[in-house]
Structure formats: C-alpha cells, structure tokens
C-alpha atoms as a PDB file:
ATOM      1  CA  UNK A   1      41.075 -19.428  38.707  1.00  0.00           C
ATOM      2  CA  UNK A   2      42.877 -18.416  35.302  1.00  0.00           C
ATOM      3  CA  UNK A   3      44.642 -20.331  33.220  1.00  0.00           C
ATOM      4  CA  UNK A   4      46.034 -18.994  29.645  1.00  0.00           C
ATOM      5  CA  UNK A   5      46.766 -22.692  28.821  1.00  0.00           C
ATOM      6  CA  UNK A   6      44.494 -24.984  26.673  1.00  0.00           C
ATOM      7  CA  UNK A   7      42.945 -26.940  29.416  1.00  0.00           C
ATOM      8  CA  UNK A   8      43.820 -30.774  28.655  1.00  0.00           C
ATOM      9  CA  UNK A   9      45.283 -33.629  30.378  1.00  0.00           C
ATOM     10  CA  UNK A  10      48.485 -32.855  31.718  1.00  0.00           C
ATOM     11  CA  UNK A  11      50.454 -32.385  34.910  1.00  0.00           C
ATOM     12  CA  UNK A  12      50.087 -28.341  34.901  1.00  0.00           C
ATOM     13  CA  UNK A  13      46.200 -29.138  34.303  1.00  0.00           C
ATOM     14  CA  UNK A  14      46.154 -31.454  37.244  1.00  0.00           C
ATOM     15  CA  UNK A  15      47.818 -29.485  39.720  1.00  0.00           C
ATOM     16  CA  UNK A  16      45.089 -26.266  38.042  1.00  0.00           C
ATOM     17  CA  UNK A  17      41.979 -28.719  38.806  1.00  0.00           C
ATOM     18  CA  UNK A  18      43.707 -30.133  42.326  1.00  0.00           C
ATOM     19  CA  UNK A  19      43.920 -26.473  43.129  1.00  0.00           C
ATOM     20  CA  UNK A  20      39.855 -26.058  41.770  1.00  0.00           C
ATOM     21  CA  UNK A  21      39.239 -29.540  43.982  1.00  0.00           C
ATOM     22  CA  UNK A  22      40.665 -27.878  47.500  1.00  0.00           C
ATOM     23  CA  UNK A  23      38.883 -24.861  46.923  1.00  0.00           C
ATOM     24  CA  UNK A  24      35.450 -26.544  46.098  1.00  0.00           C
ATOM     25  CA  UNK A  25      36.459 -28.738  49.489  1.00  0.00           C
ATOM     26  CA  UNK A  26      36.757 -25.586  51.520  1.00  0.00           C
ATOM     27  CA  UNK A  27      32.888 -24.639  50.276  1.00  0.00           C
ATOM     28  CA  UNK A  28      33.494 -22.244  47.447  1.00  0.00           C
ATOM     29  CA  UNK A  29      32.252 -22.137  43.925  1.00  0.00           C
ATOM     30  CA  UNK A  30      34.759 -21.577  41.558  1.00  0.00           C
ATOM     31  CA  UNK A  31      34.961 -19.818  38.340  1.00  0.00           C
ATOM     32  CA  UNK A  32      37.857 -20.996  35.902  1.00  0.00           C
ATOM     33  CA  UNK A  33      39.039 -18.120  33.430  1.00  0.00           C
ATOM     34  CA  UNK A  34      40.136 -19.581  29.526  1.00  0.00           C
ATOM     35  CA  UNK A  35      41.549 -17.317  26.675  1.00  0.00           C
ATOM     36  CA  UNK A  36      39.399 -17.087  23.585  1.00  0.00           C
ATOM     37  CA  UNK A  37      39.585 -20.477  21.768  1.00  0.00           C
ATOM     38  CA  UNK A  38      40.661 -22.303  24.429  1.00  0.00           C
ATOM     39  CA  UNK A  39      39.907 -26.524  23.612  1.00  0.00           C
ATOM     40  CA  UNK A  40      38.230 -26.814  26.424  1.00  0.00           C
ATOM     41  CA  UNK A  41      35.127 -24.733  25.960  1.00  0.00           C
ATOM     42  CA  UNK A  42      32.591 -25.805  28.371  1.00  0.00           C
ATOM     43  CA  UNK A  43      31.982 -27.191  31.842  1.00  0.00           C
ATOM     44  CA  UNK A  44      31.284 -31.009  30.150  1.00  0.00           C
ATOM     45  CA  UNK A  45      34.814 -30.588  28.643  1.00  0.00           C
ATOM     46  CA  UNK A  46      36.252 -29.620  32.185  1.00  0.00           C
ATOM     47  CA  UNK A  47      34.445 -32.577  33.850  1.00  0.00           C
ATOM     48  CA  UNK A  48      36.061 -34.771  31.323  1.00  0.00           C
ATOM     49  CA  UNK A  49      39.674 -33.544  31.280  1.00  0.00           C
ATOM     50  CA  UNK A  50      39.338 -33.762  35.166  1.00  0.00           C
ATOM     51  CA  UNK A  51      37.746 -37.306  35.502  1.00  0.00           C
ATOM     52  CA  UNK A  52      40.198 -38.286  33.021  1.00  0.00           C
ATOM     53  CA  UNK A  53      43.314 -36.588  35.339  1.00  0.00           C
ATOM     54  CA  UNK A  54      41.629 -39.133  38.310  1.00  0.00           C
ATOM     55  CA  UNK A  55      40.281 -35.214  39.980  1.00  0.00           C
ATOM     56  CA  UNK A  56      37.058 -35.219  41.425  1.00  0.00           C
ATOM     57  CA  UNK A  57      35.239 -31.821  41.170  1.00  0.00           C
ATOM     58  CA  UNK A  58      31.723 -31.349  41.967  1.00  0.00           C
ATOM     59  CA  UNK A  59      30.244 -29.919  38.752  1.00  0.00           C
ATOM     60  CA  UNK A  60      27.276 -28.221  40.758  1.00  0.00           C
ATOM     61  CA  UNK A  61      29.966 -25.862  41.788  1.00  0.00           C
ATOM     62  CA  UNK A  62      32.029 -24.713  38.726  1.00  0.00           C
ATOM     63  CA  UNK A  63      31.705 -22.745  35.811  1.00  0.00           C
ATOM     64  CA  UNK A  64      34.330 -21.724  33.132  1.00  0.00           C
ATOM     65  CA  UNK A  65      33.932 -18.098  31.578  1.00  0.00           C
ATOM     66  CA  UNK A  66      36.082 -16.834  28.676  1.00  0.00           C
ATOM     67  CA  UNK A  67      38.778 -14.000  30.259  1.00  0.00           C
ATOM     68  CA  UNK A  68      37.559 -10.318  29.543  1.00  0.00           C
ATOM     69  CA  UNK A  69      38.659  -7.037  31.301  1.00  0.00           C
ATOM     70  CA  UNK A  70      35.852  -6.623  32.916  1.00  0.00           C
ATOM     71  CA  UNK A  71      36.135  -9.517  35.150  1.00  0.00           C
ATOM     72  CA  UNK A  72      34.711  -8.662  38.605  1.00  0.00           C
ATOM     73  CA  UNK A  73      36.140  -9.002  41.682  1.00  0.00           C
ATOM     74  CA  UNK A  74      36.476 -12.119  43.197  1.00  0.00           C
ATOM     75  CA  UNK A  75      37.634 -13.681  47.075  1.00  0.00           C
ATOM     76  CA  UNK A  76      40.144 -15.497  45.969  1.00  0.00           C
ATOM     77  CA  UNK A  77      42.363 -15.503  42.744  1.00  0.00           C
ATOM     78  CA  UNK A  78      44.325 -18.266  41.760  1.00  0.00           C
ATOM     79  CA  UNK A  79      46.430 -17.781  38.294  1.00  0.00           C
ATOM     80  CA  UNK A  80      48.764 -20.772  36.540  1.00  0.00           C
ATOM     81  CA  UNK A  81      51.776 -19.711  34.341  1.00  0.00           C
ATOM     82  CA  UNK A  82      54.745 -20.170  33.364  1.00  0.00           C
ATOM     83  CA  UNK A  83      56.086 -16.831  33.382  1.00  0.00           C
ATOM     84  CA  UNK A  84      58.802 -14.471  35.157  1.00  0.00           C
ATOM     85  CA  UNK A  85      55.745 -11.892  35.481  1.00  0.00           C
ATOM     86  CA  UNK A  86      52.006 -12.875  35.655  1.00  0.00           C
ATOM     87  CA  UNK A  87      50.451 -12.287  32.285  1.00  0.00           C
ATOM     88  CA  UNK A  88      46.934 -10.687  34.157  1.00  0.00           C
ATOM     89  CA  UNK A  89      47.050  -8.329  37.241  1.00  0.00           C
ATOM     90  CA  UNK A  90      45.664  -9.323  40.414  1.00  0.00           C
ATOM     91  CA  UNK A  91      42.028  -9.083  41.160  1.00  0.00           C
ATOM     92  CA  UNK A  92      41.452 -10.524  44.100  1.00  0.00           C
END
C-alpha cells in the first residue's frame, strides 16, 4: 500500500487502513509505503492513528517502509491519491 499523504486521523486515512484491514483479513501481510518525513514514522504510530480511526489491524502483520525506487515487486498494490494521474507507476 502507498500513500504520499501524512498518515493521521482522517477519512482518506481510514478508508487507507480499512483497505490494510481487508487485506490482512484475506491472510496477507502488508507493507504500507510513506514519503520521506512522513508524521507517521513507525508501526507504533500506525497502530495508534488506526486504533484511534476505531480500525483494527493486526500489528504482527504490517510494516511501514519509507518509498524508494527500488521497491520490489509485490502481489498486490494498492495506491491512495488524489490525483488525475497516479503519482508512482504500478508495481504490482
């Protein structure tokens, strides 16, 4: 999952981590992508921000990993914007 958003409470954060939620329900781990500098910086932060959006992720299977180019292929790719044309190409 990428997000180039600052990861705090709000509804495009819930709907991210609701996303995160189904695919943890359907047995995946997930790894959420952040931009450099992004407020939430670790997986505590994410538990927090989600707990605090009333979404229930299992912390066992999540990890958040600053964005880099040489981000390797993945089964699934799941990317929230706000834009006419995704910011990142598709990788899955």
């Amino acid at each position: 999952v990428f997000t180039p958003y600052h990861i705090t409470p709000g509804g495009g954060e819930k709907y991210l981590l609701s996303a995160v939620e189904a695919m943890q329900s359907m047995g995946y781990f997930v790894t959420i992508y952040v931009r450099p500098f992004n407020r939430c910086s670790s997986v505590a932060d994410l538990m927090q921000t989600a707990s605090f959006l009333r979404v229930t992720l299992d912390q066992s299977k999540v990890s958040l990993q600053i964005w880099t180019d040489d981000v390797p292929r993945v089964h699934v790719f799941f990317v929230l914007g706000n834009e006419k044309h995704p910011q990142v190409a598709p990788i899955g």
